[in-house]
Protein backbone atom coordinates (compact mmCIF):
# COMPACT_ATOMS: atom_id res chain seq x y z
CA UNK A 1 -0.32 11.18 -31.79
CA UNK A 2 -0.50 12.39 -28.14
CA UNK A 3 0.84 9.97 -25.51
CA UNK A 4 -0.85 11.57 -22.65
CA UNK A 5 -4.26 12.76 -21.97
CA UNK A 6 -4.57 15.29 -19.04
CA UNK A 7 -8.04 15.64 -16.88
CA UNK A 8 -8.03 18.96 -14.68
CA UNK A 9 -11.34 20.33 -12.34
CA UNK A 10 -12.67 23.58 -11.72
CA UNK A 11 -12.20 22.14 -8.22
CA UNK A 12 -12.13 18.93 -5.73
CA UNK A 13 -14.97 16.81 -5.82
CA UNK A 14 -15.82 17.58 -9.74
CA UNK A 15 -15.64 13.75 -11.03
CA UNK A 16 -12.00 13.58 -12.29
CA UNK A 17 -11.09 10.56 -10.74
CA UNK A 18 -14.25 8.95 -12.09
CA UNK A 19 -14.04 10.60 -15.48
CA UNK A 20 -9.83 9.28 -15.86
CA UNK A 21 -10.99 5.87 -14.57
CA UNK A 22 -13.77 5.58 -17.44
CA UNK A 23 -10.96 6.86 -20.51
CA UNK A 24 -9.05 4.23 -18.78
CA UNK A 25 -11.44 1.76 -19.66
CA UNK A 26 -12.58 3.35 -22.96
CA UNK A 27 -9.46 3.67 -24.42
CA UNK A 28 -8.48 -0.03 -23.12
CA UNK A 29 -11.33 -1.54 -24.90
CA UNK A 30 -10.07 -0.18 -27.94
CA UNK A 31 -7.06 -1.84 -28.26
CA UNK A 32 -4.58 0.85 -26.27
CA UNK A 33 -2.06 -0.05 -23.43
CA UNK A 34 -3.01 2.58 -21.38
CA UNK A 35 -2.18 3.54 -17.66
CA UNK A 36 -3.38 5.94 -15.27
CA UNK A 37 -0.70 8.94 -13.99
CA UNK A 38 -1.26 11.62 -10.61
CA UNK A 39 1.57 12.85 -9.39
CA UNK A 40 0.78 13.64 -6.12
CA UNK A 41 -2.68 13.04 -4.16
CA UNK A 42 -4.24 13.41 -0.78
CA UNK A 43 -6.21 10.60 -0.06
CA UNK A 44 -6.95 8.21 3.16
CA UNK A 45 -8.44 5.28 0.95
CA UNK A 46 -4.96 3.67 -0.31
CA UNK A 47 -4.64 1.11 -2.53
CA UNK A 48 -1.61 -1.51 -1.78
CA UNK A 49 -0.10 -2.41 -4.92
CA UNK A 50 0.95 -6.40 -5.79
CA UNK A 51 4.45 -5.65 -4.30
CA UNK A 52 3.51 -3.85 -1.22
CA UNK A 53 3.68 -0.01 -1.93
CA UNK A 54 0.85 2.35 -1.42
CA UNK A 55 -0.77 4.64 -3.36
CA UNK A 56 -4.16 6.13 -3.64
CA UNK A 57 -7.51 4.32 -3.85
CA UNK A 58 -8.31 6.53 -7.07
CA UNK A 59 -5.32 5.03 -8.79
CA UNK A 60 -5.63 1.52 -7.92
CA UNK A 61 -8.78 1.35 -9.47
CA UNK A 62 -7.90 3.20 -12.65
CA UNK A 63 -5.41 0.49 -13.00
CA UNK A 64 -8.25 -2.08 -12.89
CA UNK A 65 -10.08 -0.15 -15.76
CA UNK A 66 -6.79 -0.09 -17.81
CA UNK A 67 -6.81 -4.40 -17.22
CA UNK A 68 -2.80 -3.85 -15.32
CA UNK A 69 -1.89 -4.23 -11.90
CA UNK A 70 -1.00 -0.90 -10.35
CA UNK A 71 2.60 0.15 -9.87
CA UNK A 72 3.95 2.80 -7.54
CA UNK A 73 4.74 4.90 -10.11
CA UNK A 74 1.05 5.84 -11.11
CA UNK A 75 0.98 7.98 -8.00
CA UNK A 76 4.32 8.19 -6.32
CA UNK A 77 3.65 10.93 -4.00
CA UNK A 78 0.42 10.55 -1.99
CA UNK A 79 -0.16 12.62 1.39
CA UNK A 80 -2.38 10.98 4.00
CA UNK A 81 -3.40 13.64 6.50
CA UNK A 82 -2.97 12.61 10.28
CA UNK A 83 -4.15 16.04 11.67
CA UNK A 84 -5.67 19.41 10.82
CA UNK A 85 -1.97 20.32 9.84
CA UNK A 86 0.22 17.30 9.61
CA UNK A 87 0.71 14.75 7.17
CA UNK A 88 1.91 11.20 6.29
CA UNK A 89 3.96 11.61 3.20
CA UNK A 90 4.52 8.26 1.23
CA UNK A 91 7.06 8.24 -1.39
CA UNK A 92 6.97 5.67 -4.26
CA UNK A 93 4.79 3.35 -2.01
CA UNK A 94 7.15 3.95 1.26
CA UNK A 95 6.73 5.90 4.03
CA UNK A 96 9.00 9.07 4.06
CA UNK A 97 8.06 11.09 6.70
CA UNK A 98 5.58 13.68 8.67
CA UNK A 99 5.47 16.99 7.52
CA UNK A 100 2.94 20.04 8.06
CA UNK A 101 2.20 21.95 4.59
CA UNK A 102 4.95 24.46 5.32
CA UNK A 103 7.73 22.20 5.24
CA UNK A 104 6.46 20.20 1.89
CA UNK A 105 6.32 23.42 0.24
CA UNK A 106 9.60 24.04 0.82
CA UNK A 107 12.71 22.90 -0.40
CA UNK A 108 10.88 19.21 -0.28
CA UNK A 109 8.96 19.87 -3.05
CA UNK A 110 11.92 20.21 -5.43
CA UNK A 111 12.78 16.61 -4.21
CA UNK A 112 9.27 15.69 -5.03
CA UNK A 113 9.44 17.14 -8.22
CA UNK A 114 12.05 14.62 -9.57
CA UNK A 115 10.26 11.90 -7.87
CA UNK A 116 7.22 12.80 -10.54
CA UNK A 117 9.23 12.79 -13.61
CA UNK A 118 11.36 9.43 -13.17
CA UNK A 119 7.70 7.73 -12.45
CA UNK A 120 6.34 9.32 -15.58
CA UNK A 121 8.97 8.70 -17.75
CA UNK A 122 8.78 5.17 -16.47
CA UNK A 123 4.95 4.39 -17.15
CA UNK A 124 5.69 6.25 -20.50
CA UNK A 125 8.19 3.67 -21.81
CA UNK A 126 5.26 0.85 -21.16
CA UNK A 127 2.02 2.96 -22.54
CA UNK A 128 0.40 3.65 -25.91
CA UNK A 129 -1.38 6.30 -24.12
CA UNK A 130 -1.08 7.40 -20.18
CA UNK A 131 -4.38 9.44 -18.54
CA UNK A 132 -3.46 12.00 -15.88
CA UNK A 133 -5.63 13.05 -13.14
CA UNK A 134 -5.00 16.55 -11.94
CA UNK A 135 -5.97 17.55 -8.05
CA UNK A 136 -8.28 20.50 -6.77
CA UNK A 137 -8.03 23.42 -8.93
CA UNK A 138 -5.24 24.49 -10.84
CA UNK A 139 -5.61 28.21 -10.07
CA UNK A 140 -4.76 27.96 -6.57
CA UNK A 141 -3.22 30.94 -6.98
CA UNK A 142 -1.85 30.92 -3.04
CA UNK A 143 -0.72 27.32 -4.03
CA UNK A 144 0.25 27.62 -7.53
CA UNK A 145 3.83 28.72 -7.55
CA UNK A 146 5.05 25.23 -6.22
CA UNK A 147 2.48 23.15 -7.42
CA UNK A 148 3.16 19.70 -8.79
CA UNK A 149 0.10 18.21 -9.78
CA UNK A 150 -1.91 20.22 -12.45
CA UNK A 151 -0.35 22.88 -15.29
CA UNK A 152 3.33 21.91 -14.51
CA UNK A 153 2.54 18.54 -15.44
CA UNK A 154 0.59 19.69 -18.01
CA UNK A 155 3.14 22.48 -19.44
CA UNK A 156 6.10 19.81 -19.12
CA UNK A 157 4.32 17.46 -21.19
CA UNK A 158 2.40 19.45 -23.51
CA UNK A 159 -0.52 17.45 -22.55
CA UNK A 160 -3.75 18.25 -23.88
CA UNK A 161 -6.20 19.06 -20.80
CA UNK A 162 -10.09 18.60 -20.74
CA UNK A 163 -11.33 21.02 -17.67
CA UNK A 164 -14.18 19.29 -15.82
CA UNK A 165 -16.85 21.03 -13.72
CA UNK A 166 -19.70 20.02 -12.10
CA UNK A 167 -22.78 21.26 -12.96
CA UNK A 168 -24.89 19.80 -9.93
CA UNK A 169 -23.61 21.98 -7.37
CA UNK A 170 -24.44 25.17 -8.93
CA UNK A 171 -22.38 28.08 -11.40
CA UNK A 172 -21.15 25.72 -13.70
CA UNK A 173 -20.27 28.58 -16.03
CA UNK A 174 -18.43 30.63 -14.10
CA UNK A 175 -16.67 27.63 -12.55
CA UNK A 176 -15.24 27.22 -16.01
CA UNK A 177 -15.01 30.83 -16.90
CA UNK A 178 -13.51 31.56 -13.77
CA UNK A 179 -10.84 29.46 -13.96
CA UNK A 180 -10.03 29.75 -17.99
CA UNK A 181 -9.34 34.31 -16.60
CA UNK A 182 -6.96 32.80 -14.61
CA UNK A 183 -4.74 30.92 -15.94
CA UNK A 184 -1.88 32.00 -17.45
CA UNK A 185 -1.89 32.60 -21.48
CA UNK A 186 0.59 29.73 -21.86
CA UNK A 187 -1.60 27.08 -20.04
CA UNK A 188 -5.14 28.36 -21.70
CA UNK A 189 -3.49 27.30 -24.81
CA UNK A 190 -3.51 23.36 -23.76
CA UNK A 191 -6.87 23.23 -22.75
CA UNK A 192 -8.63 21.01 -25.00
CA UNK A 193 -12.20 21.28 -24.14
CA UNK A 194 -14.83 21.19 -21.46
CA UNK A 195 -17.06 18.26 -19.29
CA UNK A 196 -19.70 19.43 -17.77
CA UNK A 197 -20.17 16.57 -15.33
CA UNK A 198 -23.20 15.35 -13.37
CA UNK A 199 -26.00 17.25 -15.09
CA UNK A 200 -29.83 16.51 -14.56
CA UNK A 201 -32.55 17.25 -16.40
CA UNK A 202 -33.19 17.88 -20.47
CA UNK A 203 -29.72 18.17 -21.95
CA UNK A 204 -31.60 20.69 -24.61
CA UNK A 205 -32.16 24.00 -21.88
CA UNK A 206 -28.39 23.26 -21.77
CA UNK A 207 -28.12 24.32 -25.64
CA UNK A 208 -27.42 28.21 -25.25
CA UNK A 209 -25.42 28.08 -22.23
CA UNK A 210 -23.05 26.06 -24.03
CA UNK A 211 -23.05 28.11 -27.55
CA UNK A 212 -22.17 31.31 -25.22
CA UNK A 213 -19.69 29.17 -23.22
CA UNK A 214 -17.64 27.75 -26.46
CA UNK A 215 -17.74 31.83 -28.29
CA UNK A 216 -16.52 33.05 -24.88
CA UNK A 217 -13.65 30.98 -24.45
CA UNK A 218 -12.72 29.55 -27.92
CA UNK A 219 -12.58 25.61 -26.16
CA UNK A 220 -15.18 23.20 -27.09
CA UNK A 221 -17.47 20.90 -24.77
CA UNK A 222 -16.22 17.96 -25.24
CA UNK A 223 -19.88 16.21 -23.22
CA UNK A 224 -22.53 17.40 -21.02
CA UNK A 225 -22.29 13.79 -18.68
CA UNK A 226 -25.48 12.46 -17.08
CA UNK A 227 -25.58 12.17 -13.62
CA UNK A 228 -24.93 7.99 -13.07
CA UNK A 229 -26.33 7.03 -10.16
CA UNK A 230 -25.04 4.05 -8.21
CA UNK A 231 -21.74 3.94 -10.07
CA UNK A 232 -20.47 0.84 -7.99
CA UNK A 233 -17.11 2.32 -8.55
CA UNK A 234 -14.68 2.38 -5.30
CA UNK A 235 -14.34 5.95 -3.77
CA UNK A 236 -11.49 7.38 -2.78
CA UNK A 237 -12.47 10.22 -0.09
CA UNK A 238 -14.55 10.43 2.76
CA UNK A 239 -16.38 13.68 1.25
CA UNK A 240 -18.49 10.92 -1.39
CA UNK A 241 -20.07 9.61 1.65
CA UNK A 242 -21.46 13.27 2.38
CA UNK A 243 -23.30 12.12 -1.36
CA UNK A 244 -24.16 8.67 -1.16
CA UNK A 245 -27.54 7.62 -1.94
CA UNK A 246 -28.80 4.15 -0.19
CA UNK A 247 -31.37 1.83 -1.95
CA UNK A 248 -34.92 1.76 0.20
CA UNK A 249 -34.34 -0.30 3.01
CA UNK A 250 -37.32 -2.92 2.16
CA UNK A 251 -39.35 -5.44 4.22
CA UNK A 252 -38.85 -8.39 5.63
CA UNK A 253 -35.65 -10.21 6.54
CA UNK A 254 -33.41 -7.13 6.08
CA UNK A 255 -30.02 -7.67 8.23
CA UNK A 256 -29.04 -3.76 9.14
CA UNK A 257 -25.69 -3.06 9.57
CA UNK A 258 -23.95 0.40 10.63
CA UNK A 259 -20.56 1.96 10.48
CA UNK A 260 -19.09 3.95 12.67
CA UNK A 261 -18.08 7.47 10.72
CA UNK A 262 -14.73 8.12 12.65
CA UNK A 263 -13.58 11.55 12.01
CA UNK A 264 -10.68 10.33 10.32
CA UNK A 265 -11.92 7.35 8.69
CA UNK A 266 -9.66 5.59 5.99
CA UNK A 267 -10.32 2.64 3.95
CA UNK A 268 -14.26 2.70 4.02
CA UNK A 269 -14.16 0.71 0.90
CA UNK A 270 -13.79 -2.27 2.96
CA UNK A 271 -17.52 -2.42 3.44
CA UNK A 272 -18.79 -1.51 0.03
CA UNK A 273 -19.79 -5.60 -1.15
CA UNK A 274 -21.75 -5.55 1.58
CA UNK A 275 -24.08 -2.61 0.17
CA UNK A 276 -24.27 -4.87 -2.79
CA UNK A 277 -26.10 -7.80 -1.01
CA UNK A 278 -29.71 -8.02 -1.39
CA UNK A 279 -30.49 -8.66 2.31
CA UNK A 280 -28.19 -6.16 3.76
CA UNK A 281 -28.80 -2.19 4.74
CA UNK A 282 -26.24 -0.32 5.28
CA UNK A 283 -25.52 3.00 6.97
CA UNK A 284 -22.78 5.18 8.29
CA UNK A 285 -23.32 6.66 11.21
CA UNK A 286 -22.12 10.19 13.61
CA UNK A 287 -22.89 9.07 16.71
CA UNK A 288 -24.44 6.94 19.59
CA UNK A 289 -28.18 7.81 18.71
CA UNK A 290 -27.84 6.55 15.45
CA UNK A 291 -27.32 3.16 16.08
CA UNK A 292 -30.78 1.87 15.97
CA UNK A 293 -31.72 -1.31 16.43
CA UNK A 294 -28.43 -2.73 14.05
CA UNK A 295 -27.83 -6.10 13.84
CA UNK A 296 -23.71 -5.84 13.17
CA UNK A 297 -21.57 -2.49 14.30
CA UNK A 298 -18.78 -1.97 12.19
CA UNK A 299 -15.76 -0.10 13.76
CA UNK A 300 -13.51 0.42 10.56
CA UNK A 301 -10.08 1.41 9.51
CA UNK A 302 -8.75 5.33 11.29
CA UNK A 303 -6.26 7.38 10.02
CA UNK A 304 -5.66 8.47 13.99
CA UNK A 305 -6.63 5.09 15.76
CA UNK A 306 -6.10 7.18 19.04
CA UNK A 307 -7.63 10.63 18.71
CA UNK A 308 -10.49 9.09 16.85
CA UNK A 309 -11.22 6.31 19.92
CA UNK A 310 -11.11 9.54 22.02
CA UNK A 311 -13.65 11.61 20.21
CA UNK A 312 -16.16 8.57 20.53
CA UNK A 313 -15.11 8.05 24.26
CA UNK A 314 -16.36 11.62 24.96
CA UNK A 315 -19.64 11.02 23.02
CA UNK A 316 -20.09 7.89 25.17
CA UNK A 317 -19.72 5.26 21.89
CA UNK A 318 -18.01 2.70 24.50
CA UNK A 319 -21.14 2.26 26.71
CA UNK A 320 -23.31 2.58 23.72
CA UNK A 321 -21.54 -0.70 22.27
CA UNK A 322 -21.87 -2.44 24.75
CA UNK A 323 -25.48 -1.83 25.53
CA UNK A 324 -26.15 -2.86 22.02
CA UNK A 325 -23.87 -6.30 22.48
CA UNK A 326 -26.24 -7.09 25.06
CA UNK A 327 -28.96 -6.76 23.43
CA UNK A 328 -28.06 -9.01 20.70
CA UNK A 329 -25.55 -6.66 18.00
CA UNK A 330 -22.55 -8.00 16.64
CA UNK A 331 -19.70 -5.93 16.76
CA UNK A 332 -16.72 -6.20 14.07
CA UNK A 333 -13.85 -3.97 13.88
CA UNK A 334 -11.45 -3.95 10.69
CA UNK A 335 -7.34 -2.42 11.36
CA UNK A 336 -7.77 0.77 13.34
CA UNK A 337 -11.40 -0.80 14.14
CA UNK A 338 -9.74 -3.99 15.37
CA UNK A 339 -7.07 -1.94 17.42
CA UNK A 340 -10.33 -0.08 19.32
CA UNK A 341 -11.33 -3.22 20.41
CA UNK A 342 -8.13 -4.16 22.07
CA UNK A 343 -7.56 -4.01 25.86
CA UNK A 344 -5.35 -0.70 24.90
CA UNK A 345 -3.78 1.29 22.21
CA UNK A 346 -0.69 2.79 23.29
CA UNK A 347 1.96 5.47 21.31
CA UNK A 348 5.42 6.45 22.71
CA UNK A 349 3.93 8.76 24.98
CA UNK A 350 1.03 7.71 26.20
CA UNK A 351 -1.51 4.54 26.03
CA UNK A 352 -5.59 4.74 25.99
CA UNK A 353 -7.93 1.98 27.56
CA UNK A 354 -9.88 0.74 24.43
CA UNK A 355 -13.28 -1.17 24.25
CA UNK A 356 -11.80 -4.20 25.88
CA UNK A 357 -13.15 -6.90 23.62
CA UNK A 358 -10.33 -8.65 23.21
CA UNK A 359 -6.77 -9.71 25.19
CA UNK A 360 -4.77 -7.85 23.05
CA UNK A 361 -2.78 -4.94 22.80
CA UNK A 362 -1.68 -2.01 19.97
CA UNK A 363 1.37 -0.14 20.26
CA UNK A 364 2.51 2.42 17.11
CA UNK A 365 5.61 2.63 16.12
CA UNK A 366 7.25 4.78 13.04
CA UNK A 367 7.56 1.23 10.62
CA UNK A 368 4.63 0.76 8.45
CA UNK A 369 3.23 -2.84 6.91
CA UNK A 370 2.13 -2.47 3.38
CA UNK A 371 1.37 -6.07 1.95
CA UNK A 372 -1.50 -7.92 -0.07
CA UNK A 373 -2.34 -11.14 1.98
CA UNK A 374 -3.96 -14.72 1.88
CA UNK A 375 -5.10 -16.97 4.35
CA UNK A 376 -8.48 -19.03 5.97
CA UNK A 377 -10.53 -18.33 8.79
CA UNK A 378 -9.25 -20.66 11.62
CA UNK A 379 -11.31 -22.93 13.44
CA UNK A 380 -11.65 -21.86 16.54
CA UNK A 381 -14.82 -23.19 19.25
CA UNK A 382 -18.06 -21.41 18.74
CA UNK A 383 -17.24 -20.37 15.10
CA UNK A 384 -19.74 -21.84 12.70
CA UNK A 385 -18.06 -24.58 10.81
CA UNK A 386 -19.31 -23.30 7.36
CA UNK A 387 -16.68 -20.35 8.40
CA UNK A 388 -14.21 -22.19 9.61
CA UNK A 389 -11.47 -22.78 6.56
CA UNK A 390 -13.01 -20.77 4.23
CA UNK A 391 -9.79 -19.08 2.14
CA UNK A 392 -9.30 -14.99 2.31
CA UNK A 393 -7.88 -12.34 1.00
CA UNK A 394 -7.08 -8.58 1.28
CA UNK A 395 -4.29 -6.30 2.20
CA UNK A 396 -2.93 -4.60 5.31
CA UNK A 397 -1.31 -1.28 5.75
CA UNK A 398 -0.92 -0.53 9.49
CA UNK A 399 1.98 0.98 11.83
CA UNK A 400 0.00 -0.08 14.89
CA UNK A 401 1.61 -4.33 15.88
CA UNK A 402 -1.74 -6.01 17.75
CA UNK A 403 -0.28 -8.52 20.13
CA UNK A 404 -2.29 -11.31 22.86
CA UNK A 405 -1.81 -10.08 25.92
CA UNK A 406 0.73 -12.47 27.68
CA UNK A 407 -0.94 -15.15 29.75
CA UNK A 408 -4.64 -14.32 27.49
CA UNK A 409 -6.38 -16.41 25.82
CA UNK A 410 -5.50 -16.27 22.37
CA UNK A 411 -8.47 -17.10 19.70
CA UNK A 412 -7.07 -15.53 16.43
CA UNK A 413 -9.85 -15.42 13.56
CA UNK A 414 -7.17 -15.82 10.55
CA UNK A 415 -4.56 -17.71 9.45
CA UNK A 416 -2.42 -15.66 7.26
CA UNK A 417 0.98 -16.08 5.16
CA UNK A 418 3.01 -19.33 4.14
CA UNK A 419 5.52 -21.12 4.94
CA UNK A 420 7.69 -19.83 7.49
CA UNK A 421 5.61 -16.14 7.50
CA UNK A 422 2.44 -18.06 8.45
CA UNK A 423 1.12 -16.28 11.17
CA UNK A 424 -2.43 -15.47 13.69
CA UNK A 425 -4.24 -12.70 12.82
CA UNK A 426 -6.56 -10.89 14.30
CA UNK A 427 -9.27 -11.84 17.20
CA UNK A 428 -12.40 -13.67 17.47
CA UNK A 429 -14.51 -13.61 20.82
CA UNK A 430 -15.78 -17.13 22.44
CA UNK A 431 -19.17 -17.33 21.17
CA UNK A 432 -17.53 -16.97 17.67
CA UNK A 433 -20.03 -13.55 17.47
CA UNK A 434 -17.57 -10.70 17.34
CA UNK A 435 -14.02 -10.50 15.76
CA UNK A 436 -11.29 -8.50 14.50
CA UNK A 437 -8.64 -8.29 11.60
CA UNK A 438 -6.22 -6.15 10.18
CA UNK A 439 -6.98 -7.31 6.91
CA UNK A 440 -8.85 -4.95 4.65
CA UNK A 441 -10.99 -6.27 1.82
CA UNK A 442 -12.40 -8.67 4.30
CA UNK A 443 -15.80 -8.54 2.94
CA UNK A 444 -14.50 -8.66 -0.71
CA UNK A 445 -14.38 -12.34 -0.41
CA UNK A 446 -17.86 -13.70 -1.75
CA UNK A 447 -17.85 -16.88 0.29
CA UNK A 448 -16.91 -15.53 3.61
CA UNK A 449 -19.30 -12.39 3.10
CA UNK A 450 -22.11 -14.64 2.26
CA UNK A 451 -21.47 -17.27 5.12
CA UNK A 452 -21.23 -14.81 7.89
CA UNK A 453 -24.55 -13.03 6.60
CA UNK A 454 -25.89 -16.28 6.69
CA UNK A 455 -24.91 -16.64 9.99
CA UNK A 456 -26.37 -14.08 11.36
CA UNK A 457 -29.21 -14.72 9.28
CA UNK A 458 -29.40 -18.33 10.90
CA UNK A 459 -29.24 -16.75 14.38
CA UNK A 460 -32.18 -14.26 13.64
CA UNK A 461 -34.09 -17.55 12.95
CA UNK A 462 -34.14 -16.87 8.63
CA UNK A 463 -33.08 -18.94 6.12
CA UNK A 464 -30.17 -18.43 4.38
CA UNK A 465 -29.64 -16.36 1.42
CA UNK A 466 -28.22 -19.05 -1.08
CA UNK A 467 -25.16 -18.46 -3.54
CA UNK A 468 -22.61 -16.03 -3.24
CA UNK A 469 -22.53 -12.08 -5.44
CA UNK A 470 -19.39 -12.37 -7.08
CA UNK A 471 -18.72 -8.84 -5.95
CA UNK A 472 -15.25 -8.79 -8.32
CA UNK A 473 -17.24 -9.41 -11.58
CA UNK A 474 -19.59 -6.64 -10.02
CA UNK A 475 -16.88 -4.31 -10.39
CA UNK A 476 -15.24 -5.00 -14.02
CA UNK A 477 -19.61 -4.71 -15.16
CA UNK A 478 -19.43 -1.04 -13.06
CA UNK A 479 -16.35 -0.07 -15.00
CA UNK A 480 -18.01 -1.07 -18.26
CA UNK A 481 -20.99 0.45 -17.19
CA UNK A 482 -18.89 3.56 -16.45
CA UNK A 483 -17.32 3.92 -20.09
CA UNK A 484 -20.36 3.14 -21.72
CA UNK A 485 -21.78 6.04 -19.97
CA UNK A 486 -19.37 8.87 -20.37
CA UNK A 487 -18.14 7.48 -24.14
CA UNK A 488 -21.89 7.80 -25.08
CA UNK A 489 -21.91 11.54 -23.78
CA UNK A 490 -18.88 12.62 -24.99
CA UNK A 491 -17.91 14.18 -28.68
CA UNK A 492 -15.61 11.42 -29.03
CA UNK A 493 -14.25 12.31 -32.82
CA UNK A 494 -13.23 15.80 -31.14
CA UNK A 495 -11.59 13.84 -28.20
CA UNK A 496 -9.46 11.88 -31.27
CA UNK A 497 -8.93 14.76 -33.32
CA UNK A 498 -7.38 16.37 -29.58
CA UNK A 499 -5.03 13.13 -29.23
CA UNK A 500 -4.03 13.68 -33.09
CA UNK A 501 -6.26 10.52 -34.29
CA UNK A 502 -7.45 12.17 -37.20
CA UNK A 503 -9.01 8.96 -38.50
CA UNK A 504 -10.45 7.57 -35.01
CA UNK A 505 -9.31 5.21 -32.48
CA UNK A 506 -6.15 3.29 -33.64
């Protein structure tokens, strides 16, 4: 029986991630220890792990479908890109440095290379089975000779590979055909079989296609997988929001809410539970004319807190917020959000006047904080007391340190940590109307998310919305949802009979 089952695309944006996060769950729910594997990703949505590394978002949640908390070594080399040529390279959940592409292909990547196999060989003493999620394409062919991610892992390990393409954007067969010419003879050999992802339409005009795909190649299709709408699963890059489809916004008492599309935004999972509320549209948003008449602004997380401020200083976002404060919007700003908000933001060589919200101050420095937290809203004057106490959580990962201003008034909105690492966090303005954290997954918290809607709702003059969308149990039903999907699509007896289960699942 194979330990390892290897998921490869005809290029980015195909539906691996998804695809490894629903065999995850699949092969979870029949009995396996399983656990998710990429060796190296690109990725601003991170995931912190319950000891404080980071890794990426896709990861994290393919831990959740395998019922295990994530572990460093499920992705120990992700690259968060901080320019159009530099990146932040995290090792095994840490910080290692800045490089530009040159330099990591270099003699770095040999160094990386032995960071991949120790974490593999790791997970593989703790799994019945490990999924692998390739990156991109694996005939790069500018790329390939130092790649670390696709057919070396998959030649090391012998791992069978299912190549996925996507079928919705057009040339699905010679996405496929394409890429079987050109790989190597020794790598053709351990593909498996086909997914043809996010099709639409009668699955029987498909019929011929796929009889002249499988006699042109020799590989079977494994599924032809049904576009799934509204997968409620947690995306990983900014390119999904180019794809997003929002629910009708409705009538009556609808509370709008829009978020600011930095160029470099990171973590916009921090607002997805609030798409799941009933009462709540949401929209991201380019620019100053599309803020409407929104009832909350959200400013979220930045890979480049600094550059990013600056691109929406020249497009006049500054003056723009405040117009709409005065007319009633609520502003909220979540880690690079928050650090807009501040008085300044401020690097070793040079510091920016931000929106000037709050009495505080960010200043960047090369240490990063990586660390799940707890804590309660304080209770500060002009917060609403059904706020006020209510318990949090979430996780930060920041290199910018927020500090008051000396001589300011201080009103922090959180009260995080324990014992002697209890600590302020974050900013909340007088009237109790606008605020600030540093704590993603904010809105995760079904209590707070439904008392602050509330809130607002209150001030609008509406009732209440009562009980709370227990937005975590959303998430294991969208995982379920997920595997039900793809296991129903997919020639699963072929899938066994590739993993050497000649009598089925074991």
């Amino acid at each position: 029986m194979k330990k390892c089952l290897m998921l490869q695309g005809t290029g980015s944006d195909v539906g691996k991630s998804v695809l490894a996060t629903a065999f995850c769950r699949i092969f979870r729910r029949e009995g396996h220890r399983v656990l998710p594997f990429k060796s190296q990703n690109m990725a601003l949505n991170s995931y912190v792990t319950p000891d404080g590394g980071e890794i990426g978002r896709a990861q994290g949640v393919q831990a959740e479908a395998c019922g295990v908390d994530a572990t460093v070594d499920m992705n120990p080399i992700l690259i968060k890109p901080s320019g159009e040529r530099h990146s932040q390279i995290i090792l095994r959940g840490k910080p290692h440095s800045h490089m530009d592409a040159f330099d990591f292909r270099g003699e770095f990547h040999r160094h990386a290379w032995e960071i991949v196999t120790q974490s593999y060989r790791r997970l593989e003493q703790e799994a019945d089975l490990i999924v692998i999620e390739g990156a991109g394409s694996p005939v790069e062919v500018n790329l390939k000779e130092r790649e670390i991610v696709n057919m070396r892992v998959a030649r090391w390990l012998e791992a069978p590979v299912i190549l996925v393409a996507d079928i919705d954007r057009g040339g699905v067969f010679a996405q496929l055909v394409g890429t079987m010419e050109l790989l190597e003879p020794e790598e053709r050999e351990l593909v498996a079989g086909f997914l043809i992802n996010k099709f639409r339409g009668d699955p029987s005009l498909m019929d011929s296609g796929i009889r002249w795909l499988e006699e042109r190649t020799g590989k079977p299709v494994l599924g032809l997988i049904p576009w799934l709408p509204d997968l409620g699963i947690e995306a990983e890059d900014s390119v999904a929001l180019q794809h997003r489809t929002r629910r009708e916004e409705g009538e009556g008492e609808i509370l709008r809410i829009a978020v600011i599309r930095h160029p470099r935004i990171a973590n916009f999972t921090d607002v997805d539970a609030l798409e799941r509320e009933p009462d709540v549209h949401l929209d991201y948003v380019d620019g100053t004319d599309s803020l409407g008449s929104a009832d909350v602004i959200i400013l979220p997380d930045s890979k480049n807190v600094m550059e990013d401020w600056l691109h929406w200083e020249r497009r006049g976002l500054p003056a723009a917020l405040r117009h709409r404060m005065e007319q009633g919007a609520r502003v909220v700003g979540i880690c690079g959000g928050y650090q807009m908000m501040g008085q300044s933001i401020a690097s070793t060589c040079r510091r920016h006047r931000g929106l000037d919200l709050f009495p505080v101050t960010t200043t960047y420095s090369s240490e990063k904080r990586a660390a799940r937290v707890k804590g309660v809203v304080t209770a500060v004057e002009g917060l609403p007391d059904r706020l006020a106490g209510l318990p949090v959580e979430g996780y930060e990962i920041h290199r910018g340190v927020t500090r008051p201003i000396s001589g300011s008034r201080n009103r922090p909105f959180l009260r995080v940590g324990a014992g002697e690492s209890l600590r302020d966090e974050g900013q909340i303005t007088p009237d109790g109307r606008h605020w600030g954290t540093d704590l993603h997954g904010i809105f995760d918290n079904d209590q707070f998310r439904r008392e602050w809607l509330n809130d607002i709702r209150r001030e609008k003059g509406w009732p209440p919305v009562e009980g709370a969308i227990p937005y975590r149990k959303l998430r294991e039903a969208a995982l379920d949802r997920l595997a039900d999907h793809v296991q129903t699509h997919t020639d699963m007896d072929r899938l066994y009979r590739v993993l050497g289960w000649t009598d089925g699942p074991r």
